[in-house]
Protein backbone atom coordinates (compact mmCIF):
# COMPACT_ATOMS: atom_id res chain seq x y z
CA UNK A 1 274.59 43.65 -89.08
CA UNK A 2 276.79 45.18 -91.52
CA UNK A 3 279.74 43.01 -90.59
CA UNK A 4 277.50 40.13 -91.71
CA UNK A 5 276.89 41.28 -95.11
CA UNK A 6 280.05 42.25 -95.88
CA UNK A 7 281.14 38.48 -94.35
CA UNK A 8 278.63 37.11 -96.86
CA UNK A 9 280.01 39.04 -99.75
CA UNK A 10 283.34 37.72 -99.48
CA UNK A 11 282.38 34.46 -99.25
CA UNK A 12 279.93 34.61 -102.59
CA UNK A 13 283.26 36.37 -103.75
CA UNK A 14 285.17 33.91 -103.13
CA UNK A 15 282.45 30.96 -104.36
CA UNK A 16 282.28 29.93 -100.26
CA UNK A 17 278.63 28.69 -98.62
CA UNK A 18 277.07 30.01 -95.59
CA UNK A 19 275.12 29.30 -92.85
CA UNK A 20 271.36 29.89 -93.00
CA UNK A 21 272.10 32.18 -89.42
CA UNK A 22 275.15 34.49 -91.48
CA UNK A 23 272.32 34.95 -94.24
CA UNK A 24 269.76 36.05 -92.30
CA UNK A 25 272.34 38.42 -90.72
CA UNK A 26 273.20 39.66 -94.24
CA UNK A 27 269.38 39.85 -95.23
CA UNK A 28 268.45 42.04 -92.05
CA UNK A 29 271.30 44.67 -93.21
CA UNK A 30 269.51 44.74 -96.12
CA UNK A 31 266.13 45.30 -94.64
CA UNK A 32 266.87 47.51 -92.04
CA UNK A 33 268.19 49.96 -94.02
CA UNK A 34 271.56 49.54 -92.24
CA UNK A 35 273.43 49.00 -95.47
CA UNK A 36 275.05 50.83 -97.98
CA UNK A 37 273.57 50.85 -101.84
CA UNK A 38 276.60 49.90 -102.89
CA UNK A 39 276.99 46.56 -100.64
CA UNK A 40 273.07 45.71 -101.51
CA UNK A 41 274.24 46.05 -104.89
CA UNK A 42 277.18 43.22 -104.69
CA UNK A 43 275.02 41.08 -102.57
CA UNK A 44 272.61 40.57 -104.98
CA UNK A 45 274.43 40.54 -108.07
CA UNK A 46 276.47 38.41 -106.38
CA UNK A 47 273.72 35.61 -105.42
CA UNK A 48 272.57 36.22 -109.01
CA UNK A 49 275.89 35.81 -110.99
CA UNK A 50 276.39 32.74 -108.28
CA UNK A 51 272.64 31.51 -108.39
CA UNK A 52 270.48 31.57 -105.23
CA UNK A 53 270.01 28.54 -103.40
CA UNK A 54 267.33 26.97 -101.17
CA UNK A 55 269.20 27.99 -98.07
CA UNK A 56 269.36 31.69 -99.17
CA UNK A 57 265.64 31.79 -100.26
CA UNK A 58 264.60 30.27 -96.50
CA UNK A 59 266.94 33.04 -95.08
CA UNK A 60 265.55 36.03 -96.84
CA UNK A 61 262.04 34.90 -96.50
CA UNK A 62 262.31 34.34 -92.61
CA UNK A 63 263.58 37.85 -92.48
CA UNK A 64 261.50 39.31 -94.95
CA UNK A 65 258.60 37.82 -92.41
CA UNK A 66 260.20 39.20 -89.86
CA UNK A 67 260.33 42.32 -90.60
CA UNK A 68 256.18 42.11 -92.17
CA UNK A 69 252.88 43.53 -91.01
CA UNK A 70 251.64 40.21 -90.49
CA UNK A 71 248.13 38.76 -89.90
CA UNK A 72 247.63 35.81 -87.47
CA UNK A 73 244.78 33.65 -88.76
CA UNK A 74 243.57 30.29 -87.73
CA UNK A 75 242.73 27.39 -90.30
CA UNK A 76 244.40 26.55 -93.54
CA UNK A 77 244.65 28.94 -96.44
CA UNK A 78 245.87 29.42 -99.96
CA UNK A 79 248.24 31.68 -101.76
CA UNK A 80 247.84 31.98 -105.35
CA UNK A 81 250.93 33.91 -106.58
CA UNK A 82 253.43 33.97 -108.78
CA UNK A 83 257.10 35.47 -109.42
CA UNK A 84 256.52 37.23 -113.42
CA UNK A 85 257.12 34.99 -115.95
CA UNK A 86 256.34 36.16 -119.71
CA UNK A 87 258.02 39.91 -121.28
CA UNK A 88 254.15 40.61 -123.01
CA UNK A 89 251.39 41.33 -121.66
CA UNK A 90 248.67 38.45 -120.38
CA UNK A 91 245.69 38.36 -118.51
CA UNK A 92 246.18 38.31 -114.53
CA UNK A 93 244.84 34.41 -114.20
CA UNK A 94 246.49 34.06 -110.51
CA UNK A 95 243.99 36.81 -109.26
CA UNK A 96 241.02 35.33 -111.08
CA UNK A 97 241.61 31.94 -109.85
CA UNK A 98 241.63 32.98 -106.12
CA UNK A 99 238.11 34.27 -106.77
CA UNK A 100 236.88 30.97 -108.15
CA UNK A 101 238.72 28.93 -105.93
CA UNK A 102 237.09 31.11 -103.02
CA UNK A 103 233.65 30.85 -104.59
CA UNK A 104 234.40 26.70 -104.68
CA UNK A 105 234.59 26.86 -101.00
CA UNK A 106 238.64 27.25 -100.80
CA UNK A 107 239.75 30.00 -98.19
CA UNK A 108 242.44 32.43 -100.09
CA UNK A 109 244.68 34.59 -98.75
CA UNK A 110 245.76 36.49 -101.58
CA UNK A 111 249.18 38.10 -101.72
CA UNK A 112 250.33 40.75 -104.36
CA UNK A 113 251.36 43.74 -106.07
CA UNK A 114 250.62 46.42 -108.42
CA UNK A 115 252.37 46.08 -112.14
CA UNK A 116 255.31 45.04 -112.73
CA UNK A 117 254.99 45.92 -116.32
CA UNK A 118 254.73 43.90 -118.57
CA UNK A 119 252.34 42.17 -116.62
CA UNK A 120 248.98 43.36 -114.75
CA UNK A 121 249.59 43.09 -110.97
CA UNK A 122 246.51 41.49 -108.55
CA UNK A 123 246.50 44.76 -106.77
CA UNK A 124 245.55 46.73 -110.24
CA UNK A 125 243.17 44.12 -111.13
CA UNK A 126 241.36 43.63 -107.93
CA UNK A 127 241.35 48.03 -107.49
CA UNK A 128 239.49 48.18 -111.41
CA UNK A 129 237.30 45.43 -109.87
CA UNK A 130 236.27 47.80 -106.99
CA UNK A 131 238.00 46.25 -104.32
CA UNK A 132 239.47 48.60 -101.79
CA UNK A 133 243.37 47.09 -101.15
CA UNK A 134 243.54 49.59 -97.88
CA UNK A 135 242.36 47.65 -95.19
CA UNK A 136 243.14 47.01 -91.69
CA UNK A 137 243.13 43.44 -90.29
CA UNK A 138 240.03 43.39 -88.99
CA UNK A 139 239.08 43.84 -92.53
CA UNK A 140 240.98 41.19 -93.87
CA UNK A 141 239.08 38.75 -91.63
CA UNK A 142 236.15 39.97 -92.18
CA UNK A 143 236.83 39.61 -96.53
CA UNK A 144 238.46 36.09 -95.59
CA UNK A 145 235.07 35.31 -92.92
CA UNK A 146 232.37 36.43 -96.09
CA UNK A 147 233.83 36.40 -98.80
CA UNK A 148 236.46 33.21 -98.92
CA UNK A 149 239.07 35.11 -99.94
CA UNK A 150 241.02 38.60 -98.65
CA UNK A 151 243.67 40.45 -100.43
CA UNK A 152 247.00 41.60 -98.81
CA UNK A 153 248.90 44.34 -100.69
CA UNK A 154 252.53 43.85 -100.16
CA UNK A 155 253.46 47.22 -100.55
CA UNK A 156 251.12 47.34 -97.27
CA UNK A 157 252.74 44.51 -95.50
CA UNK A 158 256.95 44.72 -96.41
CA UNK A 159 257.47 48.34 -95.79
CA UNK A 160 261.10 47.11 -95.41
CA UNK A 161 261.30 46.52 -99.07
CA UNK A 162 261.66 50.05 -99.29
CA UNK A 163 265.16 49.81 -97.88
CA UNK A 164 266.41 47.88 -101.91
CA UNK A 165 264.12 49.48 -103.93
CA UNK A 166 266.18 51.82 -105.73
CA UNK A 167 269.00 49.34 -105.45
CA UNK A 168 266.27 46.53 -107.62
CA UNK A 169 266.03 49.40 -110.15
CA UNK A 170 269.04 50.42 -110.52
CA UNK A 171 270.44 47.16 -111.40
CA UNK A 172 267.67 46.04 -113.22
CA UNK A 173 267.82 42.67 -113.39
CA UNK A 174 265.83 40.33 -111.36
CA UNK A 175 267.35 39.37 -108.00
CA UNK A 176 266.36 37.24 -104.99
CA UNK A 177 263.63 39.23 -104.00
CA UNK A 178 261.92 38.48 -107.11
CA UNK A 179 261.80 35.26 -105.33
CA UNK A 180 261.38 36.27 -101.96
CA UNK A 181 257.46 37.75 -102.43
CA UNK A 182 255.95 34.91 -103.02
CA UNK A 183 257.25 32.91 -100.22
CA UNK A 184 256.51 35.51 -97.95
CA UNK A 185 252.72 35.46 -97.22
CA UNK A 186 251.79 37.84 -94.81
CA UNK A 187 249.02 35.71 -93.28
CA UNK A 188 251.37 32.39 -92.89
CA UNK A 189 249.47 30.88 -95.44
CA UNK A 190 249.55 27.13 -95.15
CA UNK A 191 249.24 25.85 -98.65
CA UNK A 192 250.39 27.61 -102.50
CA UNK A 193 250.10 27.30 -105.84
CA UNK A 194 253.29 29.53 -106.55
CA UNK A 195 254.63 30.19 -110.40
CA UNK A 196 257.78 30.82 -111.16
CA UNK A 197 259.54 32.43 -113.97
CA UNK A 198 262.05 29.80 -114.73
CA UNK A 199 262.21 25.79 -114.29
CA UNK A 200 265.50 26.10 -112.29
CA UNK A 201 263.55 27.54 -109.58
CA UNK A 202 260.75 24.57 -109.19
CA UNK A 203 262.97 22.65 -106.83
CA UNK A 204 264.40 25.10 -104.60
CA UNK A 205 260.94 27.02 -104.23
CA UNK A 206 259.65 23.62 -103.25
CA UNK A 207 262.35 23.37 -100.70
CA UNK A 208 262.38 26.63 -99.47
CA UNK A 209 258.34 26.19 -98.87
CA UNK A 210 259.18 23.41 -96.94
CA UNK A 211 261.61 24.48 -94.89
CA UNK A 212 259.29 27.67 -94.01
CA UNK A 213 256.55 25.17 -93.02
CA UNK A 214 254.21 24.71 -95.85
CA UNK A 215 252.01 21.44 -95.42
CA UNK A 216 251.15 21.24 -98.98
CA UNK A 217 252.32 23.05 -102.24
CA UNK A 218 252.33 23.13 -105.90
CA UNK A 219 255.41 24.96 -107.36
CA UNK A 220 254.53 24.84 -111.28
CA UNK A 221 256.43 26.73 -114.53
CA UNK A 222 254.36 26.31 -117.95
CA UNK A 223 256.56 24.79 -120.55
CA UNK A 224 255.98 28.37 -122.53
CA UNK A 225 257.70 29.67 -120.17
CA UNK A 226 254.81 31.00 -118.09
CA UNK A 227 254.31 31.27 -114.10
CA UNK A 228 251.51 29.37 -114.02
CA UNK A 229 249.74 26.37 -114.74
CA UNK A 230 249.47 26.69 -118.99
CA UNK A 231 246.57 26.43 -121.60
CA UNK A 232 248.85 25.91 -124.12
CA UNK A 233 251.42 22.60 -122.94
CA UNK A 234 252.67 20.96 -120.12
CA UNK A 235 253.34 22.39 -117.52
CA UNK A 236 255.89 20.88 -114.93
CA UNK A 237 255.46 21.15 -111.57
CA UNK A 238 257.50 20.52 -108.14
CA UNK A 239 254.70 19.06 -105.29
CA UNK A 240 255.41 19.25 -101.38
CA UNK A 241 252.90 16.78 -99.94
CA UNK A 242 253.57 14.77 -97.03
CA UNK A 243 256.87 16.43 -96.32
CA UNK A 244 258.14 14.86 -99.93
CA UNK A 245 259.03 16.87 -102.85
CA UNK A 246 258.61 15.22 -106.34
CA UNK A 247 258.01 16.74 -109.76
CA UNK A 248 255.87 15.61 -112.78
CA UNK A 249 254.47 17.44 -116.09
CA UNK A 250 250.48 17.77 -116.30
CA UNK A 251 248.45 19.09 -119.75
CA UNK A 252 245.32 21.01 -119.81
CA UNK A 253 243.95 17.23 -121.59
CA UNK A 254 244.29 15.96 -117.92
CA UNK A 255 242.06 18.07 -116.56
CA UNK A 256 239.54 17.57 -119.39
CA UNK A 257 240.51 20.70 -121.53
CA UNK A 258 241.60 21.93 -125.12
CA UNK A 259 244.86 23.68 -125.43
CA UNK A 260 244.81 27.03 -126.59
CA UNK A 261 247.60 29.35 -127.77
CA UNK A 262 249.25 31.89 -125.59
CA UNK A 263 248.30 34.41 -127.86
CA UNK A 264 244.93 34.07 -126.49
CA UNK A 265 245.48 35.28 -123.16
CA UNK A 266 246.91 38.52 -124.02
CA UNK A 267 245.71 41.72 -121.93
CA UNK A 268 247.06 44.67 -123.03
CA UNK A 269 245.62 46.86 -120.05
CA UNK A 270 244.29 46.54 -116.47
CA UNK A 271 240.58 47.83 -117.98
CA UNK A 272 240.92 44.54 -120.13
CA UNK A 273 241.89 42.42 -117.52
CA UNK A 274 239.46 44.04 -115.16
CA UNK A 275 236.96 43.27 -118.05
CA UNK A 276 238.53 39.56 -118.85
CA UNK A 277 237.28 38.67 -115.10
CA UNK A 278 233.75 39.50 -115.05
CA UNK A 279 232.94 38.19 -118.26
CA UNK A 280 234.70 34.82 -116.57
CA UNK A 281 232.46 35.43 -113.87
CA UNK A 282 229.51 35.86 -115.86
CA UNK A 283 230.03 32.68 -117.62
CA UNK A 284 231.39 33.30 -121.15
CA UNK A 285 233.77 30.33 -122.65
CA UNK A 286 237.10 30.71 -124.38
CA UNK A 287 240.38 30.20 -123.27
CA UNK A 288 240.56 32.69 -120.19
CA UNK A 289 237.57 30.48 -118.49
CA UNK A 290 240.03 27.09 -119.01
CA UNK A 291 242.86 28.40 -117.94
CA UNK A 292 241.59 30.07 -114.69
CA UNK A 293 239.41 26.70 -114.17
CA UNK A 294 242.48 24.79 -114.87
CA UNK A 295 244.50 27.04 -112.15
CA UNK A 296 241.60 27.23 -109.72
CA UNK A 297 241.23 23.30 -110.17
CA UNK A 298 245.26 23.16 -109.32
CA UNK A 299 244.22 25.24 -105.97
CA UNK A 300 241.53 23.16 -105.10
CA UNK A 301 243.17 19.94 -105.04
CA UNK A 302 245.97 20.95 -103.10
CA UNK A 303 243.61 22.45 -100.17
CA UNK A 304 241.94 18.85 -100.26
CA UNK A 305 238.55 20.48 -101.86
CA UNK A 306 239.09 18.37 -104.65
CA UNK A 307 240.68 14.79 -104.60
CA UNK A 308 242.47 15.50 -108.33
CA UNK A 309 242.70 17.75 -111.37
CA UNK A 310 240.08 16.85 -113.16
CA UNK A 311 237.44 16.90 -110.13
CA UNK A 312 239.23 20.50 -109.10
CA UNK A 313 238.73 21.80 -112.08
CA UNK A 314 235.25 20.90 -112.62
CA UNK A 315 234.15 22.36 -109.39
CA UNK A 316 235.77 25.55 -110.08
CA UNK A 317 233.30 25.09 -113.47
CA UNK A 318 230.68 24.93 -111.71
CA UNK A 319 231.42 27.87 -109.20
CA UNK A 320 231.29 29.86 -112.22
CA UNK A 321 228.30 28.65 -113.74
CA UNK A 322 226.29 28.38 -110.47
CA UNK A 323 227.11 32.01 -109.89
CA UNK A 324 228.98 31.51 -106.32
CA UNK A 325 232.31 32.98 -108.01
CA UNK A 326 230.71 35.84 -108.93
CA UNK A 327 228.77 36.19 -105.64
CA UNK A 328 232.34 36.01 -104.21
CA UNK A 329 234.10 38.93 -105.93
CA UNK A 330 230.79 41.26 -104.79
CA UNK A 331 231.18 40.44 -101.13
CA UNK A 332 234.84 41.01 -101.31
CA UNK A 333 234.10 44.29 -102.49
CA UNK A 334 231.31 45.30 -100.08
CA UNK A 335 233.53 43.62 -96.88
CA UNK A 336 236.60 45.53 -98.06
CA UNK A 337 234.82 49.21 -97.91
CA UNK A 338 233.61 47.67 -94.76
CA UNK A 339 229.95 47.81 -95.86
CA UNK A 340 228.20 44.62 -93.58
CA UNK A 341 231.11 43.84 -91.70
C-alpha cells in the first residue's frame, strides 16, 4: 500500500487526477499505519495546497469506514455534526439539537469528539451532562431504542486515526480528515445535517454524501462563517434529496424567528455549555433556544418528521416546552450507565 501513496503523491505533484481505487489505496497506507510521517505529511499538504475533491472525500471516507468499529442498525437515522467552523468560542448547538430533535420523535445517531479548542466538542458536552460516552453496542441500541438518540465517540470508533495524529498536529493546518469525520458515521447513518467550515465545501460534501449512499442531506455553512444553520443571516445550504443536489440560502425569518448576533452564542467553557443546554431544556428563551430550534427544525424536516422549516422548527418548540426534550437527555443518561436497559 505504500507504492500507492507514493503513486498518488506524484501525481498531486505533478497536478495529475486519480482514480477513486488508487485513493483508497493511498488512504489505507495512511490508516494502517504502513506509512511514513513524512509521506502522510506530503499527502495531505498536498490535497490541501491542491484542494480536495469529491472523489478524494468518497475515498477516504470508504476507508475511514472500513477501517471503523461500526454499528449495524436497522431504520433511518440522523447525524447532526459538523466540521469546526468559527476561531472563538460558541455554544455546542449540534449536540443540543440532536436532543430536541430526538425528543420530537427523530432517531439520532450522534457522532463526535471531544474539543477541538476553540470550540466545545459533543463528547465534553454530553460527559458534563452525565452521559457516559463508554458504551458497548448493545448500549448504543438500547440509548437509540429509549432514548431517540445514542452517542458514538469517534475516538471509540476510528482507532485508525491514531495512525495521522501526530502528523494533523504537526502540520497544523486543517487537512482532509477535517472533512473525513463527519462523513464517516459509525452507525451508516442514513440522513445529515452536516456543517462545514467553509462554502467551498457545500457542494462536494453534498456529493461525497451521495456517493456514500445518503438518501437525504442538508450540507449548510452560515453566512458568518459558522458550521451550522445561523441565528444571525442566511445561511446557504447544499440539499441531496431524491438523488439531486441543489443549493439555496434560508434566514432564521423563514422559520418564524428573530436574528440575533453571534455574540450571543458565545460559551467560553464546557460547564457553560453544559449549563446553556439544560436551561434550553428547561424552557428559558433567548437566542440559544432559536438557534437549536432552528437546527433541530433543519433535522426534522429532512427525516420527513416535519414537511418544512417552519413546521420543523415549531415541533422542536414544542418538544421543549412539553418537556419530551428534556425527558430525552435523562433517559440517555440512565440507558448509557446501563441503568433499565
Amino acid at each position: 500500500m505504500t507504492e500507492a501513496l507514493s503513486t498518488a503523491i506524484r501525481a498531486i505533484a505533478r497536478g495529475q487526477s486519480l482514480t477513486q481505487a488508487q485513493l483508497e489505496g493511498a488512504f489505507e497506507a495512511l490508516l494502517s499505519g504502513e506509512a511514513a510521517p513524512e509521506r502522510v505529511a506530503a499527502f495531505l499538504m498536498g490535497l490541501a495546497v491542491r484542494g480536495e475533491t469529491s472523489t478524494e472525500l468518497v475515498a477516504g471516507a470508504k476507508t475511514l469506514r472500513a477501517h471503523a468499529r461500526n454499528i449495524s442498525v436497522p431504520g433511518n437515522l440522523l447525524d447532526t455534526c459538523g466540521t469546526g467552523g468559527l476561531p472563538w468560542k460558541s455554544l455546542n448547538t449540534s449536540t443540543a439539537a440532536a436532543i430536541v430533535i430526538a425528543g420530537a420523535g427523530g432517531r439520532v445517531a450522534k457522532h463526535g469528539n471531544r474539543s477541538v479548542p476553540p470550540k466545545t466538542g459533543s463528547a465534553d458536552v454530553l460527559e458534563a451532562l452525565g452521559v457516559n460516552l463508554d458504551i458497548d453496542e448493545a448500549t448504543f441500541r438500547a440509548c437509540l431504542d429509549k432514548a431517540g438518540v445514542a452517542f458514538m465517540f469517534a475516538r471509540s470508533h476510528h482507532s485508525a486515526m491514531r495512525h495521522v495524529a501526530s502528523v494533523r498536529a504537526a502540520l497544523g493546518i486543517r487537512t482532509v480528515f477535517n472533512l473525513l469525520g463527519p462523513l464517516s458515521n459509525p452507525a451508516g447513518a442514513s440522513h445529515q445535517l452536516l456543517g462545514v467550515y467553509e462554502p467551498r465545501w457545500l457542494r462536494p460534501m453534498a456529493e461525497a454524501l451521495q456517493a456514500l449512499g445518503a438518501e437525504r442531506a442538508w450540507v449548510v455553512h452560515g453566512v458568518d462563517g459558522i458550521d451550522e444553520i445561523s441565528i444571525a443571516g442566511a445561511t446557504r445550504i447544499a440539499e441531496l434529496a431524491d438523488g439531486a443536489i441543489r443549493e439555496f440560502d434560508i434566514t432564521p425569518g423563514e422559520a418564524g424567528l428573530d436574528t440575533h448576533p453571534l455574540s450571543a452564542l458565545e460559551g467560553a467553557s464546557v460547564e457553560d455549555n453544559a449549563r446553556a443546554v439544560l436551561e434550553l431544556l428547561d424552557g428559558q428563551p433567548g437566542p440559544f433556544r432559536d438557534v437549536v430550534t432552528l437546527n433541530a427544525g433543519a433535522g426534522l424536516l429532512i427525516t420527513g418528521h416535519a414537511g418544512d422549516l417552519s413546521e420543523g422548527t415549531a415541533k422542536a418548540a414544542q418538544a421543549i416546552d412539553n418537556g419530551a426534550a428534556g425527558r430525552t437527555l435523562r433517559l440517555l443518561v440512565e440507558t448509557s450507565h446501563g441503568r433499565g436497559i
